[in-house]
Protein backbone atom coordinates (compact mmCIF):
# COMPACT_ATOMS: atom_id res chain seq x y z
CA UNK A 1 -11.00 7.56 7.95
CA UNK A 2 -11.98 4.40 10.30
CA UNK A 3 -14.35 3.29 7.02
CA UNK A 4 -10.71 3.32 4.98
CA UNK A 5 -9.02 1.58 7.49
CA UNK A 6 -11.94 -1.29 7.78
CA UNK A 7 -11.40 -1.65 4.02
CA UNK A 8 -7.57 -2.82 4.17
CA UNK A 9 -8.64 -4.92 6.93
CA UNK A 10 -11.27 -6.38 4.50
CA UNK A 11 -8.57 -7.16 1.90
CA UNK A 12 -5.94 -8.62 4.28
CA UNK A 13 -8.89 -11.36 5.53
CA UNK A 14 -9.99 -11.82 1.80
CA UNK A 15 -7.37 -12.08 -0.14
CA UNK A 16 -5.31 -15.74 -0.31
CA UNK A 17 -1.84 -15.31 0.80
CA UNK A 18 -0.72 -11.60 2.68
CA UNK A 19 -1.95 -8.85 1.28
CA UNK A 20 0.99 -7.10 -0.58
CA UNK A 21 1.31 -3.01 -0.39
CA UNK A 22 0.78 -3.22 -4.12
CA UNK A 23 -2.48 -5.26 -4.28
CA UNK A 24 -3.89 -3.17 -1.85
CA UNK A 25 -2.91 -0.17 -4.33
CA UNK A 26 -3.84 -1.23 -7.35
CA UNK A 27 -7.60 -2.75 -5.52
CA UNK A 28 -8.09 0.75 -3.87
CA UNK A 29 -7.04 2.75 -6.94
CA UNK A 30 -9.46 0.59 -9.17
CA UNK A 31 -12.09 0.69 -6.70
CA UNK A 32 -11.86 4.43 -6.65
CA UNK A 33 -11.59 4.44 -10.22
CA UNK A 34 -7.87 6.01 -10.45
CA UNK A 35 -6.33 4.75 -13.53
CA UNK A 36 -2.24 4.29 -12.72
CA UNK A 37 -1.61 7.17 -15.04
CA UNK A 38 -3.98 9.76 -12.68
CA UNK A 39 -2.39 8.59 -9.67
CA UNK A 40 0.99 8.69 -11.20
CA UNK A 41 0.68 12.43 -12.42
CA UNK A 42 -0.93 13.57 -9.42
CA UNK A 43 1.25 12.76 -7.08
CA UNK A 44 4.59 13.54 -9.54
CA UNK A 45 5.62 10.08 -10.20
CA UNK A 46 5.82 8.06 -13.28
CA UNK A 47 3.14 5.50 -14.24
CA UNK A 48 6.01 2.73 -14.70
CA UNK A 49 6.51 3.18 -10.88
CA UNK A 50 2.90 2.92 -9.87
CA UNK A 51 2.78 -0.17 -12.26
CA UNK A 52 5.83 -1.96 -10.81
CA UNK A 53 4.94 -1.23 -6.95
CA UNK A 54 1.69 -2.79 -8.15
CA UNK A 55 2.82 -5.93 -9.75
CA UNK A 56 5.33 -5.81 -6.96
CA UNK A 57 8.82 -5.65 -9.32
CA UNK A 58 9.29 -2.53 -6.76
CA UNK A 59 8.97 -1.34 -3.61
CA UNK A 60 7.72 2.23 -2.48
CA UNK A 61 10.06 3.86 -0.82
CA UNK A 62 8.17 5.53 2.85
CA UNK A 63 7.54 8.89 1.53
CA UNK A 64 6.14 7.61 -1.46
CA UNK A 65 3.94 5.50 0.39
CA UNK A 66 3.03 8.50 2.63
CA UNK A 67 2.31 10.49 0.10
CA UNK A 68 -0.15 8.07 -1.76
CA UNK A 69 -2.13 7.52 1.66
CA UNK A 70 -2.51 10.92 1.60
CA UNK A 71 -3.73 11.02 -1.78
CA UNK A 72 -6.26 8.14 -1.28
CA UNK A 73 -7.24 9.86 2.05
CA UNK A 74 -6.54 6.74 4.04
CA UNK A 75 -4.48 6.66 7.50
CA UNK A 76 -0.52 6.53 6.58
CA UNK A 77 0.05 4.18 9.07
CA UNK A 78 -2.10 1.43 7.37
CA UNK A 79 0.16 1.44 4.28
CA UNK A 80 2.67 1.79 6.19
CA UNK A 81 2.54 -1.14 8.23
CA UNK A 82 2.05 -3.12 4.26
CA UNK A 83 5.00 -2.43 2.85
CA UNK A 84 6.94 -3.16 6.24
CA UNK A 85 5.50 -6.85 6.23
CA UNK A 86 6.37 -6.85 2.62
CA UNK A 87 9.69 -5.44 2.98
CA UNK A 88 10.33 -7.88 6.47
CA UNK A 89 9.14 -10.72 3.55
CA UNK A 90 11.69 -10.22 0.69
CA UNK A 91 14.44 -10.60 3.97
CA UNK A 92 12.39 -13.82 5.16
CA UNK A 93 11.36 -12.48 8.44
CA UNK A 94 7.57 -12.28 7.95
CA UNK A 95 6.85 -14.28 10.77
CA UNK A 96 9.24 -13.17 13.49
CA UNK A 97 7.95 -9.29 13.66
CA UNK A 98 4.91 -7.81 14.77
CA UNK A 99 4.53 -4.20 12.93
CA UNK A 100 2.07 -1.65 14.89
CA UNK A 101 2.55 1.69 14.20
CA UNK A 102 1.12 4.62 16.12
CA UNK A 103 0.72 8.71 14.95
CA UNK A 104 2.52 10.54 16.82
């Protein structure tokens, strides 16, 4: 799991502006060859969803978000901590939070 971590950590340095819980979808799920539609049936959601959290017209809600960690087999807690910093964005707080999240 440390490997899956070390890849979001990879995409936050590489990418230009913060990475977005979306782009990190969407770059995972291609990389891993997951087309929206798989992902979308296989964990019981539409493809429109997976498509708008993606181009980021949407946000996932937590579960969802646990639930496609899961999927992808990386830690919860790294998506997690995305679509926090995205969600602490829309608001214009980005800057004034640090997000660490722990398993319990």
């Amino acid at each position: 799991m440390k490997n899956k971590s070390n890849a979001l950590t990879f995409l936050e340095k590489h990418n230009k502006g913060p990475l977005t819980f979306g782009q990190a979808l969407a770059a995972i799920r291609e990389t891993e060859e997951i087309s929206q539609s798989q992902l979308a049936r296989d964990i019981s959601v539409s493809r429109g969803i997976i498509c708008d959290i993606e181009k980021g017209r949407r946000m996932a809600t937590v579960p969802l978000a646990i639930k496609i960690a899961k999927y992808l087999e990386y830690p919860p807690e790294s998506f997690l901590v995305l679509l926090f910093k995205d969600q602490l964005r829309k608001e214009r707080l980005g800057n004034k939070f640090i997000i660490e999240i722990k398993v319990a």
